[in-house]
PDB file of N, CA and C in Angstrom:
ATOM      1  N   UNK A   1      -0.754  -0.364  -2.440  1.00  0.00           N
ATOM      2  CA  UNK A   1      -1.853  -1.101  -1.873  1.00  0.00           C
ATOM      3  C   UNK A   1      -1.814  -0.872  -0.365  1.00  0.00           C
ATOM      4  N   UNK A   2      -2.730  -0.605   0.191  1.00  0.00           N
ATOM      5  CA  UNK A   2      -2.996  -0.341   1.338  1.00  0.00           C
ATOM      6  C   UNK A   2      -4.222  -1.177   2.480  1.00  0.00           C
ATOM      7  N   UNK A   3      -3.706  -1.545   3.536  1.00  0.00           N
ATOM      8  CA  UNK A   3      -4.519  -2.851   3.902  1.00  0.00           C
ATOM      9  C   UNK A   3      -4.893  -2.115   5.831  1.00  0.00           C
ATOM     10  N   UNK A   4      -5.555  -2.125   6.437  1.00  0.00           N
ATOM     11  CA  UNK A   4      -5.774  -2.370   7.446  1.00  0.00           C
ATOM     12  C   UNK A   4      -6.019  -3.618   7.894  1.00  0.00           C
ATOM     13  N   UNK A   5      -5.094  -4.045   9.300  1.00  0.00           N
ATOM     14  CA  UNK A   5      -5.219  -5.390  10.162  1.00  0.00           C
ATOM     15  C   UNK A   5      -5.856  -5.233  11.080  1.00  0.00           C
ATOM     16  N   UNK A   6      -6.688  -6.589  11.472  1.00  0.00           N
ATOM     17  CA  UNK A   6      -6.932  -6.050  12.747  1.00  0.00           C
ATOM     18  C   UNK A   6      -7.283  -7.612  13.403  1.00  0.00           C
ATOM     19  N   UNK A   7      -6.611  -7.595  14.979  1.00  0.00           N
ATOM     20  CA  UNK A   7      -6.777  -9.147  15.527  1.00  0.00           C
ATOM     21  C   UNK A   7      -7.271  -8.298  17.104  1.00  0.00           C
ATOM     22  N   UNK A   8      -8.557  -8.953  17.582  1.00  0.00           N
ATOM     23  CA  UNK A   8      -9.264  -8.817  18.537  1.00  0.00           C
ATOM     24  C   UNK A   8      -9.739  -7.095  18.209  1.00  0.00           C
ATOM     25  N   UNK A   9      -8.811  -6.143  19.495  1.00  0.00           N
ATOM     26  CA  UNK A   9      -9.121  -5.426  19.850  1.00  0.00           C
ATOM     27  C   UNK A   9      -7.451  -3.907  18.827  1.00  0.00           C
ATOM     28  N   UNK A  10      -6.879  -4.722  18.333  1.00  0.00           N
ATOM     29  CA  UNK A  10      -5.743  -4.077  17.713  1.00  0.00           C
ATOM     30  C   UNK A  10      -5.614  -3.809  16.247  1.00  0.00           C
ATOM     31  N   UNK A  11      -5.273  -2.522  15.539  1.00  0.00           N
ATOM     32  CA  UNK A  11      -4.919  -2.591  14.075  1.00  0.00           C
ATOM     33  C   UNK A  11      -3.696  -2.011  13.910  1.00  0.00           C
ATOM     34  N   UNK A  12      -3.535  -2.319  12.784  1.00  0.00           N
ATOM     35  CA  UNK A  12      -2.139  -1.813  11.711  1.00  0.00           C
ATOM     36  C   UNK A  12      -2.566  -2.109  10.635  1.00  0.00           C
ATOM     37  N   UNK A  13      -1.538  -0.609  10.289  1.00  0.00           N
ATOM     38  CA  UNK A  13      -1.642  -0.442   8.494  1.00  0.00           C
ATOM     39  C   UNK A  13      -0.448  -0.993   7.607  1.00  0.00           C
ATOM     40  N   UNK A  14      -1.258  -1.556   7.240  1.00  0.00           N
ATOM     41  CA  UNK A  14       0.414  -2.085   6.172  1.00  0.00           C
ATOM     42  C   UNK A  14      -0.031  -1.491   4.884  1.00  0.00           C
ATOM     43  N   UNK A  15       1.035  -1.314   3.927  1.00  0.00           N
ATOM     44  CA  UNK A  15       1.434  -0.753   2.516  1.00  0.00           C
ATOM     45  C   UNK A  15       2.158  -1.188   1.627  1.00  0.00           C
ATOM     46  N   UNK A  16       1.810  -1.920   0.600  1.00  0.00           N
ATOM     47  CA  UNK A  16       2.734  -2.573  -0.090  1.00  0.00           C
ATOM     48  C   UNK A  16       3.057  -1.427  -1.602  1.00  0.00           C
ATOM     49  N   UNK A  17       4.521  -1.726  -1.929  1.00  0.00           N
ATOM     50  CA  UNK A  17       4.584  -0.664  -3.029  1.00  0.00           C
ATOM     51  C   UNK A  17       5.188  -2.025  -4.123  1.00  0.00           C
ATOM     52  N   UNK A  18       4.865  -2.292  -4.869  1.00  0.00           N
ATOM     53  CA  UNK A  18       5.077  -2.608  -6.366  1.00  0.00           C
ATOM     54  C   UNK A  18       4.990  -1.965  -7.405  1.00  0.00           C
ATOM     55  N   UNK A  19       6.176  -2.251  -8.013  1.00  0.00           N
ATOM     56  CA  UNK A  19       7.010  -1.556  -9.379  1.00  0.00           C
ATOM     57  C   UNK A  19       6.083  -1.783 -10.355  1.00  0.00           C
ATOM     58  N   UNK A  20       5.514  -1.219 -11.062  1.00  0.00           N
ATOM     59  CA  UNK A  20       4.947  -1.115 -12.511  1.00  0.00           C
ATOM     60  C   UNK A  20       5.424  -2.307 -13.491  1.00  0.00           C
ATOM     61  N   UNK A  21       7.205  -2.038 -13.678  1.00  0.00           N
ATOM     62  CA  UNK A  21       7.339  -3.252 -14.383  1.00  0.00           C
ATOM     63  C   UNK A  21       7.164  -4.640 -13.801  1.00  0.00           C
ATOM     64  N   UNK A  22       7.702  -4.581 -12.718  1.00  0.00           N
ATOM     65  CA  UNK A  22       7.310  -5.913 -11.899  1.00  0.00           C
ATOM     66  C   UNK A  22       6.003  -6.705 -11.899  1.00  0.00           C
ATOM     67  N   UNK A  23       4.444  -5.911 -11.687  1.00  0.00           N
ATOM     68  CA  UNK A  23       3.379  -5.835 -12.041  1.00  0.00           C
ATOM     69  C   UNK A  23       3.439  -6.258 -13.701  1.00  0.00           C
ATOM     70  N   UNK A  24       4.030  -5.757 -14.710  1.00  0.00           N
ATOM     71  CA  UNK A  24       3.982  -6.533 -16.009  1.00  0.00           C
ATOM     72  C   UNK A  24       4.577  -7.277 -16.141  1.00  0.00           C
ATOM     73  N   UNK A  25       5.576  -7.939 -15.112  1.00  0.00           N
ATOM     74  CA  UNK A  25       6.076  -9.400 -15.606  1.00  0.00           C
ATOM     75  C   UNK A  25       5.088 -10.340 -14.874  1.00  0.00           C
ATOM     76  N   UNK A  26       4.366  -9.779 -13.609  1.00  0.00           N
ATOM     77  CA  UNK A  26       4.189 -10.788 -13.040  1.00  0.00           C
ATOM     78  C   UNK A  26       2.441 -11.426 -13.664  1.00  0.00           C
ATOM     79  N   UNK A  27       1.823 -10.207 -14.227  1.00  0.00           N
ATOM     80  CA  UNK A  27       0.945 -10.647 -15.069  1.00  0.00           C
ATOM     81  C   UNK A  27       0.705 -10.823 -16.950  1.00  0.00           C
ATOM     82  N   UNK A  28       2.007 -10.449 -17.209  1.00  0.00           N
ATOM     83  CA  UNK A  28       2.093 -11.084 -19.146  1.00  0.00           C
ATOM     84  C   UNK A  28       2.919 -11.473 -19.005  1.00  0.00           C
ATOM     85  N   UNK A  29       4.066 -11.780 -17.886  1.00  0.00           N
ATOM     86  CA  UNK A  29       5.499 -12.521 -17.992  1.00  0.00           C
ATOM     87  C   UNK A  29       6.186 -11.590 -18.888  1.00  0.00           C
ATOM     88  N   UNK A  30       6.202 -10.269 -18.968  1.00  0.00           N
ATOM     89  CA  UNK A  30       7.428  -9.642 -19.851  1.00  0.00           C
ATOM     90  C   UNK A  30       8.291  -8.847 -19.121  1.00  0.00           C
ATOM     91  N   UNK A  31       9.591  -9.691 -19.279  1.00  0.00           N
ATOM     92  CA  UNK A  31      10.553  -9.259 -18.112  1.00  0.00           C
ATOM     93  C   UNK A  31      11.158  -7.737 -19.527  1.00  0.00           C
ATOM     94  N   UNK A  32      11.419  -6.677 -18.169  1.00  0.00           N
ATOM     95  CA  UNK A  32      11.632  -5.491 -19.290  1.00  0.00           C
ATOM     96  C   UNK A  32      12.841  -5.509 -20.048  1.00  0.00           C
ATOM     97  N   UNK A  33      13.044  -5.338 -20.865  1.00  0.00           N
ATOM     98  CA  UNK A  33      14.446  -5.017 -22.234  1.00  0.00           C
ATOM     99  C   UNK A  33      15.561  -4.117 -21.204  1.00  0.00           C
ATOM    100  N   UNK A  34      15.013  -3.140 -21.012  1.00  0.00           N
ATOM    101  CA  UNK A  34      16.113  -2.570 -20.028  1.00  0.00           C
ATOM    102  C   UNK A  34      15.692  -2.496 -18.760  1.00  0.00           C
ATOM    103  N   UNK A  35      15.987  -2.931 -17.658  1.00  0.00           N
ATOM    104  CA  UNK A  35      15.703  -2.626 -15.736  1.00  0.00           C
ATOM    105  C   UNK A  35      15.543  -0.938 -15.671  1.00  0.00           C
ATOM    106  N   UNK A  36      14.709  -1.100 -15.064  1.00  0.00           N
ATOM    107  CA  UNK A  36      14.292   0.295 -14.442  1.00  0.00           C
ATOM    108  C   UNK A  36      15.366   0.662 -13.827  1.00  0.00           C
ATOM    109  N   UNK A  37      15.361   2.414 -13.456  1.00  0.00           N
ATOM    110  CA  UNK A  37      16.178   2.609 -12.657  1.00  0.00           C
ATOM    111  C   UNK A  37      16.338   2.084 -11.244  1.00  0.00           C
ATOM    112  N   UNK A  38      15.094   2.148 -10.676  1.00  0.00           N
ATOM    113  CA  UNK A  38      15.006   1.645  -9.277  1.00  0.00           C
ATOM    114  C   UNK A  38      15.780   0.340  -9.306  1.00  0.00           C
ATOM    115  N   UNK A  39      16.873  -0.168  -7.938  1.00  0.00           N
ATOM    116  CA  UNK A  39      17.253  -1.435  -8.441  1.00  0.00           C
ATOM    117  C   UNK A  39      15.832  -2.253  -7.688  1.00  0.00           C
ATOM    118  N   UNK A  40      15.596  -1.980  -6.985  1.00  0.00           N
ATOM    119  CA  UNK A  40      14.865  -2.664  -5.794  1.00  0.00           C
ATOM    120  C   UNK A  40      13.418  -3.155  -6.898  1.00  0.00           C
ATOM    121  N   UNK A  41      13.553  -3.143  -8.361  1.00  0.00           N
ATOM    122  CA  UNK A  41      11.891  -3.213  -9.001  1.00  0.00           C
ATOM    123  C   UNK A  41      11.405  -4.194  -8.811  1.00  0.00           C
ATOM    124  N   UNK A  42      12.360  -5.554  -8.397  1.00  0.00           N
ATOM    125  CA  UNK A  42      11.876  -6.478  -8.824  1.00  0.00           C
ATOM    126  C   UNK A  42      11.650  -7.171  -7.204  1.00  0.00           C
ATOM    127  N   UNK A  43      11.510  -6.439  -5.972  1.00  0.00           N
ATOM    128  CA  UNK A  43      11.301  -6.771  -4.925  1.00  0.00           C
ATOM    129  C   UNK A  43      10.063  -5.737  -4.059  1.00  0.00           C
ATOM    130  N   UNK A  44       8.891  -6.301  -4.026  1.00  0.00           N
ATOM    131  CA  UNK A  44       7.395  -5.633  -3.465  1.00  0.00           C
ATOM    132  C   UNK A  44       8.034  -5.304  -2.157  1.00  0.00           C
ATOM    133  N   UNK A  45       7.719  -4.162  -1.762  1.00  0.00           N
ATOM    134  CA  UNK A  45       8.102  -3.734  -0.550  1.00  0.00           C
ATOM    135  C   UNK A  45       7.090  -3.699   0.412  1.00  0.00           C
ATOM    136  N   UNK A  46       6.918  -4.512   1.796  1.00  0.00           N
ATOM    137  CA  UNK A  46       6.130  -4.007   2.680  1.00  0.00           C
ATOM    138  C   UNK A  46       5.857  -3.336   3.446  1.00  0.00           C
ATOM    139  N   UNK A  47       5.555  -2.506   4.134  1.00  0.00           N
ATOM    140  CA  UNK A  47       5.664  -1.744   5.480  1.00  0.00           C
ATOM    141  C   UNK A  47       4.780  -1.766   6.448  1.00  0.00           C
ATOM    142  N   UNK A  48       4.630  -2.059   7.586  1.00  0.00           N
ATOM    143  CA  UNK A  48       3.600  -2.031   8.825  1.00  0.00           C
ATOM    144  C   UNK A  48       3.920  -0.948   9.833  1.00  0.00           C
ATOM    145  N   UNK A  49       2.712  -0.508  10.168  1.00  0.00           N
ATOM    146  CA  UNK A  49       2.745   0.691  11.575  1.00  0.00           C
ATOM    147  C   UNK A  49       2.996  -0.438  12.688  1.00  0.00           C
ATOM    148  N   UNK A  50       2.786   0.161  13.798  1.00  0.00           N
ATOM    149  CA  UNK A  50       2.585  -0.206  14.802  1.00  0.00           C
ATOM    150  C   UNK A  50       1.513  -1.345  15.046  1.00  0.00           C
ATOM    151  N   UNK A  51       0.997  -1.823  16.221  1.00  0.00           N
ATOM    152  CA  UNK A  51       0.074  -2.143  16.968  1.00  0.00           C
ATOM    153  C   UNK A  51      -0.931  -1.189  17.289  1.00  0.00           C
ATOM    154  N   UNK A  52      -2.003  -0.722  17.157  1.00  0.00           N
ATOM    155  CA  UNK A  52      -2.694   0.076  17.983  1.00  0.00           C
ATOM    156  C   UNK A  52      -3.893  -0.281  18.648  1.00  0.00           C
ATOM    157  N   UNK A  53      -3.647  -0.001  19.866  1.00  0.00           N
ATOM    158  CA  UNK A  53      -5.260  -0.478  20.948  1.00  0.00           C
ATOM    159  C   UNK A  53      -5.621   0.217  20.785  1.00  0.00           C
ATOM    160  N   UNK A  54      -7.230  -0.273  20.138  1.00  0.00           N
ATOM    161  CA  UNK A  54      -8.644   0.699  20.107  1.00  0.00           C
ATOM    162  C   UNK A  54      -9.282   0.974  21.672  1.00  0.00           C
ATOM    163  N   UNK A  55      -8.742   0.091  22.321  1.00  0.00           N
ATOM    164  CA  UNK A  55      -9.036   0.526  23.789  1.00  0.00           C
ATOM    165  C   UNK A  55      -8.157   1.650  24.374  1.00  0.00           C
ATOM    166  N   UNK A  56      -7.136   2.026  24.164  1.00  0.00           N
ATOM    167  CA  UNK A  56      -6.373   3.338  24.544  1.00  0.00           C
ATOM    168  C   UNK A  56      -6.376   4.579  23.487  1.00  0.00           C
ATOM    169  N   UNK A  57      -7.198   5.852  24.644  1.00  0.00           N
ATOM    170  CA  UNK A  57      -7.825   6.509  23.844  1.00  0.00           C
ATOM    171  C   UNK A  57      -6.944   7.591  22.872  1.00  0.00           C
ATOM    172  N   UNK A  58      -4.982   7.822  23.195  1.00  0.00           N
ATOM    173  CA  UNK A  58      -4.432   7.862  22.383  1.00  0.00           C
ATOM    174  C   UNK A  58      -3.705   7.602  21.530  1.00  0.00           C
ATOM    175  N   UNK A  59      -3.747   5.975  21.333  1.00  0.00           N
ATOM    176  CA  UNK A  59      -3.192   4.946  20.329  1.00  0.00           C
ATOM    177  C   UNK A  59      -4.622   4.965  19.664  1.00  0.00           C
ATOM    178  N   UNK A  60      -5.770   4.701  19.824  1.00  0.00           N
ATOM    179  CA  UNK A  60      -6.719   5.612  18.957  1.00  0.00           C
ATOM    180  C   UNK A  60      -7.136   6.209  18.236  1.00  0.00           C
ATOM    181  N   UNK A  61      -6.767   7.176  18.744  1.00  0.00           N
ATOM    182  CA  UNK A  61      -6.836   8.950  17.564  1.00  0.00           C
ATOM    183  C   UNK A  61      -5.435   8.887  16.720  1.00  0.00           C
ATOM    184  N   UNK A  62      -4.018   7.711  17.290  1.00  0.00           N
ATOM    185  CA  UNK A  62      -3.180   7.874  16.388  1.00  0.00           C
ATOM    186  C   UNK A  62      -3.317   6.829  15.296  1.00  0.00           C
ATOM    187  N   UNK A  63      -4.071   6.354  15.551  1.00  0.00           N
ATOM    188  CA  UNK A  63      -4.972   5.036  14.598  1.00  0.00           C
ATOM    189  C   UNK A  63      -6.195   5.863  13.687  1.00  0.00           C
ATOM    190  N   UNK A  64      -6.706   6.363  13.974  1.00  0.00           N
ATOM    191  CA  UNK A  64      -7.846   7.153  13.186  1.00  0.00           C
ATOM    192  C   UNK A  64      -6.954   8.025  12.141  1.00  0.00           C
ATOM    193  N   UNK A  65      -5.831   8.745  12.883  1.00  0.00           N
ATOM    194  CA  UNK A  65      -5.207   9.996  11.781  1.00  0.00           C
ATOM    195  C   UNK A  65      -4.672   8.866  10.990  1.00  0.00           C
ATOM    196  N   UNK A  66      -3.555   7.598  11.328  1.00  0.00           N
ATOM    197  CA  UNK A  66      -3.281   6.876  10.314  1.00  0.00           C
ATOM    198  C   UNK A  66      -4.161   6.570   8.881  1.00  0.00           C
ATOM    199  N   UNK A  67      -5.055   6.040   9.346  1.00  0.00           N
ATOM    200  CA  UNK A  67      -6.221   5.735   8.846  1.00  0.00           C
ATOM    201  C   UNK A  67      -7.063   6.907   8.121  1.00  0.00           C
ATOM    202  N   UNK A  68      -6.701   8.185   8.323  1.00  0.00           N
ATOM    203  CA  UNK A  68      -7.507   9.330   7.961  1.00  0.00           C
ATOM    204  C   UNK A  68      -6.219   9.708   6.940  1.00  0.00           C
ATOM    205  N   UNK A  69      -5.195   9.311   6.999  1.00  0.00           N
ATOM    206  CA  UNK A  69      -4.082   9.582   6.355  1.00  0.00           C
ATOM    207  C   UNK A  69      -4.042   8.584   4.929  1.00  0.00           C
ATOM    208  N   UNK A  70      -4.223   7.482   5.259  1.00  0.00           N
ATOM    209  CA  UNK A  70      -4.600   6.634   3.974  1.00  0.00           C
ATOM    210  C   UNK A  70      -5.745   6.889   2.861  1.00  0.00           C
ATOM    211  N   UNK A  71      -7.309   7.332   3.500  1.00  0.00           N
ATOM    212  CA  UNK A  71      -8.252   7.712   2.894  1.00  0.00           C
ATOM    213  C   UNK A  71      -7.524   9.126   1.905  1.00  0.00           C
ATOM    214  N   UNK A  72      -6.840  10.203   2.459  1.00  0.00           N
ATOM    215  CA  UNK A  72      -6.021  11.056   2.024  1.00  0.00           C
ATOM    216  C   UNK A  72      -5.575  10.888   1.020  1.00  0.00           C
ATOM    217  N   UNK A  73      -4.616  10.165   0.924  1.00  0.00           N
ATOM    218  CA  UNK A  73      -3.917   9.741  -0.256  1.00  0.00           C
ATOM    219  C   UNK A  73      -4.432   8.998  -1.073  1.00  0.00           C
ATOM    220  N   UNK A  74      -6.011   8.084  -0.890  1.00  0.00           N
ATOM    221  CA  UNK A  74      -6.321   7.271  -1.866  1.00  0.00           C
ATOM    222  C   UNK A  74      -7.293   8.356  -2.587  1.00  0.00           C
ATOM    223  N   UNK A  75      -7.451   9.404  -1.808  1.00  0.00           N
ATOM    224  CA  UNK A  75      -8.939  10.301  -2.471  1.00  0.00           C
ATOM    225  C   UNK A  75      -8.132  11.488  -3.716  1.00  0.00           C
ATOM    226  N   UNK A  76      -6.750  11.457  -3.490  1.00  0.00           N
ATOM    227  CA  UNK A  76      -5.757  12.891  -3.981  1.00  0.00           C
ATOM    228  C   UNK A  76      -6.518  12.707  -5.500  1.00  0.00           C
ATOM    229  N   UNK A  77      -5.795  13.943  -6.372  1.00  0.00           N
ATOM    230  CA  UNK A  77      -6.157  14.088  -7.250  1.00  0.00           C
ATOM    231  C   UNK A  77      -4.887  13.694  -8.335  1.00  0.00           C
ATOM    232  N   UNK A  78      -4.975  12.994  -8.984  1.00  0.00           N
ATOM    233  CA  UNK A  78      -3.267  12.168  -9.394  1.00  0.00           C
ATOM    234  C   UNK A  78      -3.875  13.054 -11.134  1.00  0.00           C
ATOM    235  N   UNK A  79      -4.397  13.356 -11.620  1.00  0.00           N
ATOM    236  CA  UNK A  79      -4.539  13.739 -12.957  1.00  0.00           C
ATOM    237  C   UNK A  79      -4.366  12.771 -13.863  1.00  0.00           C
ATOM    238  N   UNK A  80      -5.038  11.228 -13.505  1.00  0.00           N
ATOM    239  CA  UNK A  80      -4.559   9.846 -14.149  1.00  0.00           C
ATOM    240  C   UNK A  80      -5.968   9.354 -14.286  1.00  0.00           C
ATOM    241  N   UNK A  81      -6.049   8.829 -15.572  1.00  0.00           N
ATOM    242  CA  UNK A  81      -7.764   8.497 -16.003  1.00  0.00           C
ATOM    243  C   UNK A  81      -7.486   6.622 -15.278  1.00  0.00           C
ATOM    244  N   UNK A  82      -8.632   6.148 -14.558  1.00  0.00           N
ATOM    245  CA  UNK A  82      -8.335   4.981 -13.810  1.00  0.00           C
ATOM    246  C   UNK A  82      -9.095   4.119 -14.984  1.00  0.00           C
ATOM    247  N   UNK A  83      -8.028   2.710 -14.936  1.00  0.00           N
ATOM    248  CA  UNK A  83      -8.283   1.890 -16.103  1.00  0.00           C
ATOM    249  C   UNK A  83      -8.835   1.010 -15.351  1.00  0.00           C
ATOM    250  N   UNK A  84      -9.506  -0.093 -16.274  1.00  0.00           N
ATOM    251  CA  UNK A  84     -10.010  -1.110 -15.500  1.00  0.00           C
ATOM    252  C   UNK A  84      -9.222  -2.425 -15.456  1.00  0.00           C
ATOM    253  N   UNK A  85      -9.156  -3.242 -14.621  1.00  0.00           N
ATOM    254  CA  UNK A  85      -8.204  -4.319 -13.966  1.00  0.00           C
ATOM    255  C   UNK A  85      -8.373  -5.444 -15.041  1.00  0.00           C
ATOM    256  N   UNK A  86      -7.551  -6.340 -15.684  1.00  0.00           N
ATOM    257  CA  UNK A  86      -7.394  -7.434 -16.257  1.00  0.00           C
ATOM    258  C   UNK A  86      -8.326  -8.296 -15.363  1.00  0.00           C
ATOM    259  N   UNK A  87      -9.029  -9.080 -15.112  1.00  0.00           N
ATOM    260  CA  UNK A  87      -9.319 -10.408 -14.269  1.00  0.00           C
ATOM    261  C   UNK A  87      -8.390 -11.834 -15.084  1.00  0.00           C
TER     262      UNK A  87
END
């Protein structure tokens, strides 16, 4: 999951990664028979960039490639038919 922040004149990208199984306990409650390999499954990981001023014109362009870097990876071609979301 991928989020852009932004307060006044500043953004950051944050990225959260959640485990698949984690994601099925946390919506049918089925904790898995055997733990994944990863130990870390059962802890969502966050990550944030920087700060970047849209007023400085190369914290900027390193804000746009961020940002041009996310569109990237959400557009790739994963060879995975997309299902539709439980509500």
């Amino acid at each position: 999951v991928f989020l852009v922040s932004s307060m006044n004149r500043h953004i950051s990208i944050l990225k959260l990664r959640v485990h698949a199984a984690y994601i099925r306990y946390v919506t049918n409650g089925e904790w898995p028979d055997v733990p994944p390999d990863d130990e870390a499954w059962d802890t969502p990981l966050l990550q944030r960039s920087q700060w970047y001023d849209l007023f400085d014109k190369e914290q900027r362009a390193e804000a746009v490639r961020g940002v041009w870097g996310v569109l990237t990876h959400q557009m790739r071609a994963t060879g995975q038919i997309d299902t539709d979301m439980k509500t």
